[in-house]
C-alpha atoms as a PDB file:
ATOM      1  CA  UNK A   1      13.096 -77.642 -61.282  1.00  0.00           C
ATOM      2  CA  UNK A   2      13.608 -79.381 -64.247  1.00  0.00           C
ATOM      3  CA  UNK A   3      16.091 -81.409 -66.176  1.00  0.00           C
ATOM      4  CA  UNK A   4      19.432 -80.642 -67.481  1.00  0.00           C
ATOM      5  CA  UNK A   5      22.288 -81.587 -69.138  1.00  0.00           C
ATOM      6  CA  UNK A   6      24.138 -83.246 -66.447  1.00  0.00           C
ATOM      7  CA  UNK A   7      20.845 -84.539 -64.505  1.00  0.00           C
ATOM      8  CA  UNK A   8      18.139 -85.571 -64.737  1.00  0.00           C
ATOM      9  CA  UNK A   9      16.029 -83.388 -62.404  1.00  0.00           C
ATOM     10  CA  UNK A  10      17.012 -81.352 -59.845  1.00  0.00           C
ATOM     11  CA  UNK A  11      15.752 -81.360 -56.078  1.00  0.00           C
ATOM     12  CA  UNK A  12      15.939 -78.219 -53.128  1.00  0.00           C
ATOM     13  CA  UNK A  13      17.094 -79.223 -49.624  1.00  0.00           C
ATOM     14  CA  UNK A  14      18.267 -77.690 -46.773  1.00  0.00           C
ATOM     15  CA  UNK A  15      22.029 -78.349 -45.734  1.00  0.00           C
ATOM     16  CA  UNK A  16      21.947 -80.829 -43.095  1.00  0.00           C
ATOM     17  CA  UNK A  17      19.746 -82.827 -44.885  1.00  0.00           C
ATOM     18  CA  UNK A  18      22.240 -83.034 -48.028  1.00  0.00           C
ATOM     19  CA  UNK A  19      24.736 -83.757 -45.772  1.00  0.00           C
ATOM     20  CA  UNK A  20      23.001 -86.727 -44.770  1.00  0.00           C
ATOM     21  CA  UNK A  21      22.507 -87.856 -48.366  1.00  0.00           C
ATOM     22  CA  UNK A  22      25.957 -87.291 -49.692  1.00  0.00           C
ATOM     23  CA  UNK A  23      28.039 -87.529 -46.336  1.00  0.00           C
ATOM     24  CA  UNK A  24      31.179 -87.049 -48.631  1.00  0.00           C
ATOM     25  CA  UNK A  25      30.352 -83.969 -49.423  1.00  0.00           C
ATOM     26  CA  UNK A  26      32.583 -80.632 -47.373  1.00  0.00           C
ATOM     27  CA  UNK A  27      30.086 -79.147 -45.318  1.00  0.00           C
ATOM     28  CA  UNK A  28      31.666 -75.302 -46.441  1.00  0.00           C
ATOM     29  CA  UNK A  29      30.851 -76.186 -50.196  1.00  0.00           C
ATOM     30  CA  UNK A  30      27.632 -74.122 -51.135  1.00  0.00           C
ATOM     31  CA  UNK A  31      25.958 -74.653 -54.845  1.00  0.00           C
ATOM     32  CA  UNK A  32      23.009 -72.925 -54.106  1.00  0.00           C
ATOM     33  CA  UNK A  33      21.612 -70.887 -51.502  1.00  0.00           C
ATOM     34  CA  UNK A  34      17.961 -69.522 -51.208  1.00  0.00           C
ATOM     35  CA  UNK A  35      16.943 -66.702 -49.184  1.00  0.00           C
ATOM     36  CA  UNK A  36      13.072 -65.909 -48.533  1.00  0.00           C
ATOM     37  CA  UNK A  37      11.858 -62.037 -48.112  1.00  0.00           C
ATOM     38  CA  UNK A  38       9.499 -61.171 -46.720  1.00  0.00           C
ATOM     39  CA  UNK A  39       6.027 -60.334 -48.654  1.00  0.00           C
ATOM     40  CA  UNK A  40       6.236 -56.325 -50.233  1.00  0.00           C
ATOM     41  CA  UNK A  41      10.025 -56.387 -49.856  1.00  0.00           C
ATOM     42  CA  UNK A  42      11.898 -55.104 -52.211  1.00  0.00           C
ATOM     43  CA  UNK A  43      13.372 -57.575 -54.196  1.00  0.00           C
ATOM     44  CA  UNK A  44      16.630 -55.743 -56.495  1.00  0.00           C
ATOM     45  CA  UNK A  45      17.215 -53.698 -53.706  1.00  0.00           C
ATOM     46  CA  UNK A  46      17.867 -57.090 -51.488  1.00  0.00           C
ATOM     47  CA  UNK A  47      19.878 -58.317 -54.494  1.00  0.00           C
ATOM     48  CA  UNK A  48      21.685 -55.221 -54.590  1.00  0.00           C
ATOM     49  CA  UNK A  49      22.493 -55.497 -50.316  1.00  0.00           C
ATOM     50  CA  UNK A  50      23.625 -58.939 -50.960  1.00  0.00           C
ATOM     51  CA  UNK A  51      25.583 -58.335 -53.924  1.00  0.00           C
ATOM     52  CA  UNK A  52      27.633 -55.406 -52.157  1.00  0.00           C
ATOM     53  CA  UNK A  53      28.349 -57.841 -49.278  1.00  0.00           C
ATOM     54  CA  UNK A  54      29.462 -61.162 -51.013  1.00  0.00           C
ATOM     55  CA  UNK A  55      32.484 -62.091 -53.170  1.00  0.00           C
ATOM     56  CA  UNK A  56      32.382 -61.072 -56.301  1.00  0.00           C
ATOM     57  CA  UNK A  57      32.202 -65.082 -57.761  1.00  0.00           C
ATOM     58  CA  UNK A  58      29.004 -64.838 -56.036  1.00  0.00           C
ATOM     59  CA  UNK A  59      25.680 -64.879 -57.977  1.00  0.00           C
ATOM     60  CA  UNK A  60      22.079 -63.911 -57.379  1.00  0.00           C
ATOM     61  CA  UNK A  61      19.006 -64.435 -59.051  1.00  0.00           C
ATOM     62  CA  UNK A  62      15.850 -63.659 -57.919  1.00  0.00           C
ATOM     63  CA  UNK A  63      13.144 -67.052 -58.594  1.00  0.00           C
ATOM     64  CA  UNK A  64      12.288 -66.285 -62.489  1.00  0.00           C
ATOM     65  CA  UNK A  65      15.921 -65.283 -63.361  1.00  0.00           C
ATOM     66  CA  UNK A  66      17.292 -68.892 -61.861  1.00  0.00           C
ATOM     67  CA  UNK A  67      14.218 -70.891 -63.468  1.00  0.00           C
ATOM     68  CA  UNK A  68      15.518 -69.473 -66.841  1.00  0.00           C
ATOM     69  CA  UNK A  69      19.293 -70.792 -66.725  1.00  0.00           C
END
């Protein structure tokens, strides 16, 4: 994903295996969360479902919006 200020590159996981790399780390602490659709779905109106349903400090990006912060 790239580098950034405050790394140097960036890596995707899933959970448990974070866990086991930074076992200090709360288990209820999400940074990022990825969600696959399926192929032909809809893509704003699945941001729209999820945005209705989640707290409002919640924020989604579909893949070309996140590459681009």
């Amino acid at each position: 994903m790239g580098a950034s200020f405050a790394a140097d590159g960036n890596i995707l996981t899933s959970d448990t295996n974070f866990l086991r790399l930074f076992p200090d780390r709360q288990k209820g602490l999400i940074d990022v969360g990825v969600i696959n659709l399926k192929p032909g779905a809809n893509i704003e109106q699945a941001k729209a479902t999820l945005q209705a349903k989640l707290p409002k400090d919640v924020e989604i990006f579909n893949k070309e919006e996140f590459i681009l912060l």
